[in-house]
N, C-alpha and C. Protein backbone atom coordinates (compact mmCIF):
# COMPACT_ATOMS: atom_id res chain seq x y z
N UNK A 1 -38.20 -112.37 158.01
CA UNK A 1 -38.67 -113.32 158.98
C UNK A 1 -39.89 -112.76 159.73
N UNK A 2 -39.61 -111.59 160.14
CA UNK A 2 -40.73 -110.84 161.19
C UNK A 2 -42.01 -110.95 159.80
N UNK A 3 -42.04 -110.59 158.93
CA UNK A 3 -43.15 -110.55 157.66
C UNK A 3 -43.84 -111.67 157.99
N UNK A 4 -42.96 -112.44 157.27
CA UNK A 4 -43.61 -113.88 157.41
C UNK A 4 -44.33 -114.46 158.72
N UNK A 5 -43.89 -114.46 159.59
CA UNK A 5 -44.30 -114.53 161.15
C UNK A 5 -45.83 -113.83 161.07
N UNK A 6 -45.73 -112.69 161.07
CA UNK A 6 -46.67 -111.94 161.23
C UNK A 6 -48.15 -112.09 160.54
N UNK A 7 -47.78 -112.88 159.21
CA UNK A 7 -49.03 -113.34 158.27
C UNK A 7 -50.01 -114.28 159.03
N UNK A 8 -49.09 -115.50 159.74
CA UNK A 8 -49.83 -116.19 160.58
C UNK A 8 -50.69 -115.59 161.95
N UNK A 9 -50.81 -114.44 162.12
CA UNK A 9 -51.19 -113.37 163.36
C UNK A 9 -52.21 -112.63 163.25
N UNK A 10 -52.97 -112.67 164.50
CA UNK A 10 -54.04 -111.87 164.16
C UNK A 10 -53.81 -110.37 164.42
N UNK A 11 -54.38 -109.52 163.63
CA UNK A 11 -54.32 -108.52 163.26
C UNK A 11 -53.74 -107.52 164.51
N UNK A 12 -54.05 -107.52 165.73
CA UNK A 12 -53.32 -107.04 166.96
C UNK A 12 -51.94 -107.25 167.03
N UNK A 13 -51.67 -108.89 167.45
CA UNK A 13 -51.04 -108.86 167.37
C UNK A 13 -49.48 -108.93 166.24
N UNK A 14 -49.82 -108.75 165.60
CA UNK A 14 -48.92 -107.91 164.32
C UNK A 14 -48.68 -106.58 164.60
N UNK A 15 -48.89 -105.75 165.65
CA UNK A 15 -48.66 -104.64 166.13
C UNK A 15 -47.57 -104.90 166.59
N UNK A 16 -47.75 -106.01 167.35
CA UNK A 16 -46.72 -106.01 168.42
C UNK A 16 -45.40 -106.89 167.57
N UNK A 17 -45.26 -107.70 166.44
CA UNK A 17 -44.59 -107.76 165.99
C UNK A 17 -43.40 -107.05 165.00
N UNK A 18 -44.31 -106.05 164.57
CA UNK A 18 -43.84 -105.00 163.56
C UNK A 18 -43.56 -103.96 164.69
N UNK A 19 -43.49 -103.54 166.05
CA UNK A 19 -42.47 -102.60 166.77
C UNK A 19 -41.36 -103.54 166.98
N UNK A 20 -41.37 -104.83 167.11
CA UNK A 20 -40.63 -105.18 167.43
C UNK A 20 -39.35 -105.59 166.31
N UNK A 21 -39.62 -105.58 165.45
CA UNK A 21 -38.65 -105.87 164.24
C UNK A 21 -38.47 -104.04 163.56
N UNK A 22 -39.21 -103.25 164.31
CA UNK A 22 -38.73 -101.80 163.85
C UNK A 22 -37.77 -101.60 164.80
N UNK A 23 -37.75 -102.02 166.22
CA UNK A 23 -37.18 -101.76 167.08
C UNK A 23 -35.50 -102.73 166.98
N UNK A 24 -35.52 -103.74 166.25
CA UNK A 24 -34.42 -104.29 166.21
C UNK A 24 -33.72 -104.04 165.18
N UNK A 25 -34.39 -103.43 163.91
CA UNK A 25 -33.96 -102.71 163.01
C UNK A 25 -33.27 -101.31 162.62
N UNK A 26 -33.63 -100.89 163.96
CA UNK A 26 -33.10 -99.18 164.52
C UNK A 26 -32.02 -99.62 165.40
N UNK A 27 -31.83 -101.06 166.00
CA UNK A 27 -30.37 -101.23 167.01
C UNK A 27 -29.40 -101.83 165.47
N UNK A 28 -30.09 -102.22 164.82
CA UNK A 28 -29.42 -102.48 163.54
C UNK A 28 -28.29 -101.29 162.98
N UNK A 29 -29.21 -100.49 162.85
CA UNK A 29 -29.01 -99.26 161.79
C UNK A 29 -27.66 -98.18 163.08
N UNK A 30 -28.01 -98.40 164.50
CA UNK A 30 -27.69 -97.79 165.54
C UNK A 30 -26.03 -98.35 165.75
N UNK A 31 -25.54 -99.84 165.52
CA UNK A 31 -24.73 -100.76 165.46
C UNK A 31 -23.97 -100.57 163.81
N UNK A 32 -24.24 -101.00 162.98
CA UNK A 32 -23.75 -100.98 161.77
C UNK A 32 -22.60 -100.09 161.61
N UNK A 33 -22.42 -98.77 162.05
CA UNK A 33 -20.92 -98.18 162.02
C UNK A 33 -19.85 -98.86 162.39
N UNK A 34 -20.17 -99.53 163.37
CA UNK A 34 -19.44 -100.23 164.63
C UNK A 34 -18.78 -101.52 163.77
N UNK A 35 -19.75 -101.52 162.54
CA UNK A 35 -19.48 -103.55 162.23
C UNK A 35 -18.69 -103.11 161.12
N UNK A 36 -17.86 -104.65 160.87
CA UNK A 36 -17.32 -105.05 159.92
C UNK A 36 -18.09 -105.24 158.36
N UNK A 37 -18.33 -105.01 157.79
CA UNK A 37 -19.17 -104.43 156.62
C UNK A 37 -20.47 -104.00 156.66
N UNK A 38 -20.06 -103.00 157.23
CA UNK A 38 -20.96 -101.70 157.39
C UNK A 38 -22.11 -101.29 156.28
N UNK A 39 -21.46 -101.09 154.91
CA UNK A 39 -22.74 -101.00 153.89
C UNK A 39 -23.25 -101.94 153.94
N UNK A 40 -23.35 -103.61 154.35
CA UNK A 40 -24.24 -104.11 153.67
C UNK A 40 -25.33 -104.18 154.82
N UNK A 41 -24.75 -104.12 156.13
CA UNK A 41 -25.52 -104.33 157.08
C UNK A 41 -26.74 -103.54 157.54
N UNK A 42 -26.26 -102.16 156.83
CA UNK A 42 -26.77 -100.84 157.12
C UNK A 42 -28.05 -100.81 155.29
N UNK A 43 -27.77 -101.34 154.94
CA UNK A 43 -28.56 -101.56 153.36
C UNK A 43 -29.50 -102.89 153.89
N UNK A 44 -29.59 -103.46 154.31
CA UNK A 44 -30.16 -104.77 154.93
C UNK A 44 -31.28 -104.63 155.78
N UNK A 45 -30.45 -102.89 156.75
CA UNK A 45 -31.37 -102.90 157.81
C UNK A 45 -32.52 -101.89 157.75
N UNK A 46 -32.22 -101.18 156.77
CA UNK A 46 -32.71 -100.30 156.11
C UNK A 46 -33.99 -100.87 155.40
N UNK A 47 -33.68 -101.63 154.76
CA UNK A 47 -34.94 -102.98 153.77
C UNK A 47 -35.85 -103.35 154.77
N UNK A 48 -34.85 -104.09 156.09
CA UNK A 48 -36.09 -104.60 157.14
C UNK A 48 -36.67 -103.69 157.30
N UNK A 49 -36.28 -102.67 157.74
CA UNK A 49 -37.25 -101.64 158.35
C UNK A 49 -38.32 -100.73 157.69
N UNK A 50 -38.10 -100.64 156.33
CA UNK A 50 -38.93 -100.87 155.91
C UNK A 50 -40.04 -101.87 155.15
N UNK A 51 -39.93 -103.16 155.36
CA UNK A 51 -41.01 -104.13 155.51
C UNK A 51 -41.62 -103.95 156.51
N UNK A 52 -40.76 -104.15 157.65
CA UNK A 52 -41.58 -103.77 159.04
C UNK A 52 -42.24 -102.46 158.78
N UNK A 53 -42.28 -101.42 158.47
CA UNK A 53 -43.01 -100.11 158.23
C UNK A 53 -44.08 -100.24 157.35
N UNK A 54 -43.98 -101.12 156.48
CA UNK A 54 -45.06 -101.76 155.91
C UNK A 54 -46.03 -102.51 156.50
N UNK A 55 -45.55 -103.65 156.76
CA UNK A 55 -46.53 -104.59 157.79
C UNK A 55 -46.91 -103.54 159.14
N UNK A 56 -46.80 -102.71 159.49
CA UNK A 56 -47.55 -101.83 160.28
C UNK A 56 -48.80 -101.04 159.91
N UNK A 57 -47.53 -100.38 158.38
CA UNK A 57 -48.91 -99.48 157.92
C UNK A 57 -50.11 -100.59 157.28
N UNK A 58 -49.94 -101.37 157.33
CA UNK A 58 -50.85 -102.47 156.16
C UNK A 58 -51.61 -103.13 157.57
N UNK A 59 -51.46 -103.40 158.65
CA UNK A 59 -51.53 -103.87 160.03
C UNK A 59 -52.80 -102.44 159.79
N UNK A 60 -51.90 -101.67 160.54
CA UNK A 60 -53.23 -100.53 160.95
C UNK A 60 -54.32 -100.43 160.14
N UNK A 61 -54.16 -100.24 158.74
CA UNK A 61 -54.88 -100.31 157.66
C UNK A 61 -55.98 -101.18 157.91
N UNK A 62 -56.01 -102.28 157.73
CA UNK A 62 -57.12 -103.27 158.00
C UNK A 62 -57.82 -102.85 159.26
N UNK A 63 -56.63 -102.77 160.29
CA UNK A 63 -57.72 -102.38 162.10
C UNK A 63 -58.64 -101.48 161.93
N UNK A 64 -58.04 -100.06 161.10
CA UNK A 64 -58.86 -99.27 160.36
C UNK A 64 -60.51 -99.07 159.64
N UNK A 65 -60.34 -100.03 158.75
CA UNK A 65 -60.79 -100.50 158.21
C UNK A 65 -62.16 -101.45 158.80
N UNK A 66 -61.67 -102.47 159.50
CA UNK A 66 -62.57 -103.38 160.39
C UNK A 66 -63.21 -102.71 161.91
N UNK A 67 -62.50 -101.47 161.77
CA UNK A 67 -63.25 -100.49 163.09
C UNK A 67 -64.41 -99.19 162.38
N UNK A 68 -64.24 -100.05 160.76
CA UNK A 68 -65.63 -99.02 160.54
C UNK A 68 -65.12 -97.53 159.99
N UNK A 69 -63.57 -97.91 159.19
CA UNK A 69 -63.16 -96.73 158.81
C UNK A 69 -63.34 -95.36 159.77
N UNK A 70 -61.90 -96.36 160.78
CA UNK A 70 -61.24 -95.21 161.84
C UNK A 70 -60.03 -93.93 161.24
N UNK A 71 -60.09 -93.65 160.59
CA UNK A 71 -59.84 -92.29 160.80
C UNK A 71 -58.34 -92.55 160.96
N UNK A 72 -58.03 -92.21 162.34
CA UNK A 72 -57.14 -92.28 162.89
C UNK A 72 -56.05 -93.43 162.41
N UNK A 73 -56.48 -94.70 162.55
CA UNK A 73 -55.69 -95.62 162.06
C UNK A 73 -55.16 -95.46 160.86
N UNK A 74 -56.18 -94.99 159.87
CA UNK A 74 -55.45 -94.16 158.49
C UNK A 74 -54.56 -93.38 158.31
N UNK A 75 -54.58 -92.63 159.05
CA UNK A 75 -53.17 -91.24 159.37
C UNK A 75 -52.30 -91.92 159.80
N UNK A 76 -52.09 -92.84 161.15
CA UNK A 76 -50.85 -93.36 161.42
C UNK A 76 -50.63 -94.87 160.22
N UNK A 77 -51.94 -95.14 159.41
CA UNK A 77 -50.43 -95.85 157.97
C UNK A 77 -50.49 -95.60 157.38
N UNK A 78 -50.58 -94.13 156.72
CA UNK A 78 -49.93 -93.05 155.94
C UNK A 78 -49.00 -92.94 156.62
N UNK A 79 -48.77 -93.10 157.94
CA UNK A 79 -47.41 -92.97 158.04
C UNK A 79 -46.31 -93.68 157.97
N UNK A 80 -46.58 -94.63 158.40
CA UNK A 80 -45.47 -96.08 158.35
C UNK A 80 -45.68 -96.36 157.04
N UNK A 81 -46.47 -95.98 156.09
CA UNK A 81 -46.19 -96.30 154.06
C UNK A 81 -44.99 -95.40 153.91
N UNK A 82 -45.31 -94.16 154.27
CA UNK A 82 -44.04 -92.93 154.11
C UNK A 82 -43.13 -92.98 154.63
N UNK A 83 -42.65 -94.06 155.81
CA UNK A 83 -41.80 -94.78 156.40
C UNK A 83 -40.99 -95.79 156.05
N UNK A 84 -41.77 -96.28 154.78
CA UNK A 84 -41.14 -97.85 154.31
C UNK A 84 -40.68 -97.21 152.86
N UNK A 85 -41.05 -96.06 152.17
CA UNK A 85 -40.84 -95.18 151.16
C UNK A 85 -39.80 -94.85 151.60
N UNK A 86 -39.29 -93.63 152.45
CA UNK A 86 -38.02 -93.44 152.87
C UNK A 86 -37.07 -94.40 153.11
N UNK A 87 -37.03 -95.51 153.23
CA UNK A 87 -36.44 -96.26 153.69
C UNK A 87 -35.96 -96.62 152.45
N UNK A 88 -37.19 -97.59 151.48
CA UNK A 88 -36.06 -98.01 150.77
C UNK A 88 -35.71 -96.87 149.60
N UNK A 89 -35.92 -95.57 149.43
CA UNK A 89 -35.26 -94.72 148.94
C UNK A 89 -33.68 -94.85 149.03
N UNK A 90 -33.51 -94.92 150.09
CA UNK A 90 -32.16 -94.74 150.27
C UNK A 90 -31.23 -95.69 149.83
N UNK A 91 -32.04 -97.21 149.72
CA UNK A 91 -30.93 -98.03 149.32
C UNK A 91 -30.98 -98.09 147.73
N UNK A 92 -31.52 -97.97 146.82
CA UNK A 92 -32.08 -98.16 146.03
C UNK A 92 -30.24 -97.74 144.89
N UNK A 93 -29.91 -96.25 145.16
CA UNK A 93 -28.71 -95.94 144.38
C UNK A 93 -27.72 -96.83 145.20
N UNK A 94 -27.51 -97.28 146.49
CA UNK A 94 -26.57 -98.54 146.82
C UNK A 94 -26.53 -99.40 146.10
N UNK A 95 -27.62 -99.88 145.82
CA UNK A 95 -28.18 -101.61 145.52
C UNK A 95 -27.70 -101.53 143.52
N UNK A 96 -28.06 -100.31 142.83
CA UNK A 96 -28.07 -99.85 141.53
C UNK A 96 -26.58 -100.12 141.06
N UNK A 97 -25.74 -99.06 142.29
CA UNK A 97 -24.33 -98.96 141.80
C UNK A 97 -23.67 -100.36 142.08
N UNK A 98 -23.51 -101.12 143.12
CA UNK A 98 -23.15 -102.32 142.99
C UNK A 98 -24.10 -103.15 142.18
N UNK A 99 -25.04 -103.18 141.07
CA UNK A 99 -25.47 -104.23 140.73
C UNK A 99 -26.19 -105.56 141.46
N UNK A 100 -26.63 -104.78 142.47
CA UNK A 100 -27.69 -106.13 143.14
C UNK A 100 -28.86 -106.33 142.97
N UNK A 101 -29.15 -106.78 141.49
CA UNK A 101 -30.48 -106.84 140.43
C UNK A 101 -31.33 -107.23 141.52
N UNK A 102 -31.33 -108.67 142.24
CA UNK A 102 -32.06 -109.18 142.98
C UNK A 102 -32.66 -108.57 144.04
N UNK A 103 -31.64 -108.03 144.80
CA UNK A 103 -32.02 -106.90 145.88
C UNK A 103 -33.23 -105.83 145.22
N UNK A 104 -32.52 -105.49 143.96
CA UNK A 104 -33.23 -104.22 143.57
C UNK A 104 -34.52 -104.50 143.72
N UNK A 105 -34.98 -105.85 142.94
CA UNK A 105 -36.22 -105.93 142.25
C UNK A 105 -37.18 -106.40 143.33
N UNK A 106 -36.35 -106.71 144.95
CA UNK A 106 -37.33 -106.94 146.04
C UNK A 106 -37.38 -105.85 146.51
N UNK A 107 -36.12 -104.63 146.18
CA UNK A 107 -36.44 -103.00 146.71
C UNK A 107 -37.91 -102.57 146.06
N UNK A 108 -38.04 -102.62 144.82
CA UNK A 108 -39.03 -102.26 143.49
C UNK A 108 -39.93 -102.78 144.31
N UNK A 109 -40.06 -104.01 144.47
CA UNK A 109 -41.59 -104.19 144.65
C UNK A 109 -41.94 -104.01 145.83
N UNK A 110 -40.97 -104.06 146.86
CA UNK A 110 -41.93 -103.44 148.02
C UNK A 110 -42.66 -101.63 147.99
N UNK A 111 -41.37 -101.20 147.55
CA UNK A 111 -41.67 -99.23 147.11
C UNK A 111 -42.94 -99.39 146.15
N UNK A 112 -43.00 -100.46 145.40
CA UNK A 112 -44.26 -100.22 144.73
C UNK A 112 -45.96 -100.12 145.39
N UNK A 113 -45.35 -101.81 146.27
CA UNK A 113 -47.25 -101.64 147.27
C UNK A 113 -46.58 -100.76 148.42
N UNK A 114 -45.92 -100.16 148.71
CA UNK A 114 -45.84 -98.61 149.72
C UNK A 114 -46.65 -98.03 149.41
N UNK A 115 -46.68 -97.18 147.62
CA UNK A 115 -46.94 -96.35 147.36
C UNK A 115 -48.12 -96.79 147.24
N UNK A 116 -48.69 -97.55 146.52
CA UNK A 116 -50.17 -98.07 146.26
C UNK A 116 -50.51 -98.35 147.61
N UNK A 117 -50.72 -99.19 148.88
CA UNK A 117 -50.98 -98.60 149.80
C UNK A 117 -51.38 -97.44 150.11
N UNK A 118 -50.21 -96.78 149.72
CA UNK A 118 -50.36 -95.12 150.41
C UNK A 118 -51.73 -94.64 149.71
N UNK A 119 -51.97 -94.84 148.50
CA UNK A 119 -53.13 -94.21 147.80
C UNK A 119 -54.06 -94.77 148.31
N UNK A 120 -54.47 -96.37 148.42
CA UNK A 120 -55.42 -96.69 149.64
C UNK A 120 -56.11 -95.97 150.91
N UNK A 121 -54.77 -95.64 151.45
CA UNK A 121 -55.09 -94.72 152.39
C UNK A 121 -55.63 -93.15 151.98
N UNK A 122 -54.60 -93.01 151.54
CA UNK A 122 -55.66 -91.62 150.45
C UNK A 122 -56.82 -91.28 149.66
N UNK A 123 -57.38 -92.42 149.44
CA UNK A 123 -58.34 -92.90 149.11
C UNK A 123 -59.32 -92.64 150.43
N UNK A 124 -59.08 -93.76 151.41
CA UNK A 124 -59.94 -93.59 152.28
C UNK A 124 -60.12 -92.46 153.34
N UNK A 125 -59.32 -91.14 153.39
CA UNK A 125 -59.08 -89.85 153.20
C UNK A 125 -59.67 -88.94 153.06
N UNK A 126 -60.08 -89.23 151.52
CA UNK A 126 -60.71 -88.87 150.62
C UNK A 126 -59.85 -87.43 150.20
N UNK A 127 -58.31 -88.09 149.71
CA UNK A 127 -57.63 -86.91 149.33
C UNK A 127 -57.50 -86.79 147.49
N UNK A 128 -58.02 -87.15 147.06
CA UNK A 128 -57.96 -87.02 145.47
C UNK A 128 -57.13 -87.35 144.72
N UNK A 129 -56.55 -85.51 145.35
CA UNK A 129 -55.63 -84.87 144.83
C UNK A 129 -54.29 -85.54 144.23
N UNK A 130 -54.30 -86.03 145.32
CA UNK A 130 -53.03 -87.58 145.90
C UNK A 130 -52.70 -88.88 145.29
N UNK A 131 -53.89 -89.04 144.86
CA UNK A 131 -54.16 -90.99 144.74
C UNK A 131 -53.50 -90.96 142.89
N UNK A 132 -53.85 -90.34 142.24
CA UNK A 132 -53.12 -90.49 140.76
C UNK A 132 -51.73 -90.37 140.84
N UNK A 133 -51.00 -89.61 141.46
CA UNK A 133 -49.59 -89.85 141.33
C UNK A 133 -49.11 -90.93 142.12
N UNK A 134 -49.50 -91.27 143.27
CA UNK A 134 -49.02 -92.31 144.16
C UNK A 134 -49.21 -93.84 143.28
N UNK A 135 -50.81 -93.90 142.37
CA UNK A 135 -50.78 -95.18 141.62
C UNK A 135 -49.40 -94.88 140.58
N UNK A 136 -49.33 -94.02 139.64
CA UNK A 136 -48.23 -93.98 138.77
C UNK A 136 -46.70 -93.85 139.79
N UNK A 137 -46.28 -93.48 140.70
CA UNK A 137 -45.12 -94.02 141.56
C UNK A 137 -45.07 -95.08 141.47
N UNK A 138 -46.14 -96.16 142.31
CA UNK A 138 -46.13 -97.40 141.89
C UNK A 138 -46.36 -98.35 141.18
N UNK A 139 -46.68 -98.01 139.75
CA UNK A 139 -46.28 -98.44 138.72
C UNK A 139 -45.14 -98.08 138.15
N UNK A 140 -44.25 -97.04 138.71
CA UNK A 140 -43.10 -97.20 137.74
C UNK A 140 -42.00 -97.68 138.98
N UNK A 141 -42.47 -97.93 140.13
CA UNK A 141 -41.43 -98.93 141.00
C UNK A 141 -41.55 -100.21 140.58
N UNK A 142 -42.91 -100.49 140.45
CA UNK A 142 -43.03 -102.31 139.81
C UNK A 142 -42.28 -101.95 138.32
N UNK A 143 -42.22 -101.10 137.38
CA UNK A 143 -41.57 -101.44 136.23
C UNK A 143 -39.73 -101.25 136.31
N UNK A 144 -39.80 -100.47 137.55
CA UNK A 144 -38.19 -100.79 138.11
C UNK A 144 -37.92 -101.97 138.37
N UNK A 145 -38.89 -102.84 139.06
CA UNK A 145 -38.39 -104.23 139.50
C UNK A 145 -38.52 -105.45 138.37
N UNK A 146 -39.40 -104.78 137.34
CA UNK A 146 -38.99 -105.75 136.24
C UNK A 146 -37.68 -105.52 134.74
N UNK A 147 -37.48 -104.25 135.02
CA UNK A 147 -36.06 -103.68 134.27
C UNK A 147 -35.34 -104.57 135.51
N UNK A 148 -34.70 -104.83 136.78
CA UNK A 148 -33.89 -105.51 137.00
C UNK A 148 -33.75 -107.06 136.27
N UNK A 149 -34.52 -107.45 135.76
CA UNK A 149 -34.43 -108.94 134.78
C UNK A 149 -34.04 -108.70 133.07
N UNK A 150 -33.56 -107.21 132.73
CA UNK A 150 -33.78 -107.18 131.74
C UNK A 150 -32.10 -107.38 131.37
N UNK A 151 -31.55 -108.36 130.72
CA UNK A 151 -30.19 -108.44 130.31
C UNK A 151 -29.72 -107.60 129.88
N UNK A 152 -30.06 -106.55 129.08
CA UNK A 152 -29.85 -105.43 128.41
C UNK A 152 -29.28 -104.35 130.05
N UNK A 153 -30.01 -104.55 131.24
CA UNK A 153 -29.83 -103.66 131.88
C UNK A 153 -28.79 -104.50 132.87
N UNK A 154 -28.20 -105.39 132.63
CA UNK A 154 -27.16 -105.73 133.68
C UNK A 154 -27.58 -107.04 134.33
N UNK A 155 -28.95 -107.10 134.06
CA UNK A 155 -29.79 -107.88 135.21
C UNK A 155 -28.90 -109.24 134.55
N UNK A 156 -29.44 -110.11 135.05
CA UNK A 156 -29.31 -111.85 134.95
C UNK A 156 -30.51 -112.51 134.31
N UNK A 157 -30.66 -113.22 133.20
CA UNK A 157 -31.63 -113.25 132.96
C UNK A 157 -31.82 -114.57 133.57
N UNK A 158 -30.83 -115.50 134.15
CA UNK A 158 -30.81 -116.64 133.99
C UNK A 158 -31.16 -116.88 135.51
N UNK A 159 -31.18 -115.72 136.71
CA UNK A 159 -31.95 -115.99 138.10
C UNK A 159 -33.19 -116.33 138.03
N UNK A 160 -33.12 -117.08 138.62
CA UNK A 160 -34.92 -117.79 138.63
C UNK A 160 -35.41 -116.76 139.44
N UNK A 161 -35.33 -117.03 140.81
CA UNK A 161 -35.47 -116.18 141.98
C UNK A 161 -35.93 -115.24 141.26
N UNK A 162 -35.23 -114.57 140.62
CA UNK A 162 -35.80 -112.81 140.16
C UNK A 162 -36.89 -112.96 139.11
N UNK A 163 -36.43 -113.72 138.37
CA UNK A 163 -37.36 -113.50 137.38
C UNK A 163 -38.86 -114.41 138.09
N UNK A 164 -38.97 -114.69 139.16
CA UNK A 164 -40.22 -115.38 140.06
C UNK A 164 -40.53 -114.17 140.95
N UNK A 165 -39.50 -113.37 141.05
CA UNK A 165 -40.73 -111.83 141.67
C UNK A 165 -40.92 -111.42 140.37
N UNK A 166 -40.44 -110.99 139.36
CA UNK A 166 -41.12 -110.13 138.42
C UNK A 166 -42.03 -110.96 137.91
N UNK A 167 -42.05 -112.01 137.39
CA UNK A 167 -43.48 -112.59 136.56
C UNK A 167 -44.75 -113.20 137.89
N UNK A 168 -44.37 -113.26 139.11
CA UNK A 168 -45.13 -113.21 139.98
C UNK A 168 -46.17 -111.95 140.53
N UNK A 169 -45.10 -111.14 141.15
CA UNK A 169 -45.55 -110.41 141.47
C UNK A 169 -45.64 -108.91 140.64
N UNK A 170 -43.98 -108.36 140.39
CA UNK A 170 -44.33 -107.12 139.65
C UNK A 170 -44.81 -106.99 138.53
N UNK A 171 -45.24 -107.75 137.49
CA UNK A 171 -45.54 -107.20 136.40
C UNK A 171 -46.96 -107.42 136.92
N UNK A 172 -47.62 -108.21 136.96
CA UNK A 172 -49.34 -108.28 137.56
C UNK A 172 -49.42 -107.31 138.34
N UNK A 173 -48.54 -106.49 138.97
CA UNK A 173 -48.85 -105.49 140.18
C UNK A 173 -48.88 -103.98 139.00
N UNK A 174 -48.07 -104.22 138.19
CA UNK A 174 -47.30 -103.11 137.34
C UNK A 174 -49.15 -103.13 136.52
N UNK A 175 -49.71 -103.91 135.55
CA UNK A 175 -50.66 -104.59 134.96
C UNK A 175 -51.83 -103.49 136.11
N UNK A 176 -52.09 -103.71 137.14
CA UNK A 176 -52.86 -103.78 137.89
C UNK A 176 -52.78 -102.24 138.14
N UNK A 177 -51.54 -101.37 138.49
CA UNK A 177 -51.74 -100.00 138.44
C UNK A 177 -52.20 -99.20 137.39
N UNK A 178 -52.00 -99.70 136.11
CA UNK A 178 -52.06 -99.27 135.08
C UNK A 178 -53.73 -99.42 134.90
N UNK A 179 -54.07 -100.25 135.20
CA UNK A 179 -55.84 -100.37 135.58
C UNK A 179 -55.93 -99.34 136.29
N UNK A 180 -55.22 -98.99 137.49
CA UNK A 180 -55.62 -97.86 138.25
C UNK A 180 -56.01 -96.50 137.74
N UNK A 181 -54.53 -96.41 136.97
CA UNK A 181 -54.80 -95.33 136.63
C UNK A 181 -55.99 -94.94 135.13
N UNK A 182 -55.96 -95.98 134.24
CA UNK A 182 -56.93 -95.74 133.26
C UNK A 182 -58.50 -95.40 134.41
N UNK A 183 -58.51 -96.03 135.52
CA UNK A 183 -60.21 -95.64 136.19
C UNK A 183 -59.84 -94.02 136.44
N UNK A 184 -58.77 -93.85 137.71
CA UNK A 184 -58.28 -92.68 138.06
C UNK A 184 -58.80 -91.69 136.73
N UNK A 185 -58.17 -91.89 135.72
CA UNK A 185 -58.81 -90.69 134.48
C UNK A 185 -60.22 -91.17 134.13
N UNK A 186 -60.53 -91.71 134.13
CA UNK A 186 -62.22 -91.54 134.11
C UNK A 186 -63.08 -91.01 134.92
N UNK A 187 -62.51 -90.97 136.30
CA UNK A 187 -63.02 -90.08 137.39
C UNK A 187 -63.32 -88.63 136.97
């Protein structure tokens, strides 16, 4: 919800939206022992918070960016990318062992533009060193989120829903790193 919200917003204020859905996401995560199904709430809140860690680092990014490649704004979304990375790290063997293809493949593709992000930022850096493994991370998170559609792997082939992020988004994203990296080696 906070994502969506936030698209309609100008670039400020999306600051103030993304503390605020980090901040309700940490009373989330802070609460969840307390509740009556605890894993899912705590796997849920974990996801928000990292979207919200996204829409920050992707927030700053642009401010960044439109301030004439500030510096600063770059370092803090390198950090909130490495924020939304940790995050959904963690749910990822939850989501696997119960079989929540769907979940997975919206886990996949967000970990995917994390990481690509993150090389963005590394990019504008100018850390090198960095940017080839972060594109291949996120190409093999987008090819995680399209193995969740694969019947062979458990998936469903017959969810629309899923199979409308993978032929939407991850495989064109998956497509698109793989461009990355063929330039990356020509460098």
């Amino acid at each position: 919800m906070y994502y969506q919200q936030a698209q309609q917003q100008p670039l400020e204020a999306r600051l103030i939206t993304a503390d605020l859905a980090l901040a309700q996401y940490d009373s989330a995560l802070e609460y969840a022992p307390k509740l009556p199904g605890e894993e899912l709430v705590s796997l849920e809140a974990h996801f928000g918070k990292a979207v919200a860690s996204f829409l920050k680092g992707d927030t700053l990014y642009k401010l960044g960016y439109n301030q004439g490649d500030n510096s600063s704004m770059y370092v803090e979304a390198g950090g909130y990318f490495e924020g939304a990375i940790r995050e959904i790290e963690t749910i990822l063997q939850p989501l696997s062992a119960t079989k929540q293809h769907r979940s997975l493949g919206h886990a996949y593709l967000a970990l995917g533009g994390a990481y690509a992000q993150l090389a963005l930022v590394r990019e504008k850096q100018d850390r090198q060193t960095e940017i080839t493994a972060l594109y291949q991370r996120a190409r093999d998170a987008y090819t995680g989120c399209i193995a969740q559609g694969d019947a062979f792997s458990g998936g469903n082939p017959y969810d629309a829903l899923l199979k409308n992020i993978i032929d939407t988004y991850c495989r064109p994203y998956a497509d698109r790193m793989a461009e990355k990296l063929v330039t990356q080696e020509e460098q």
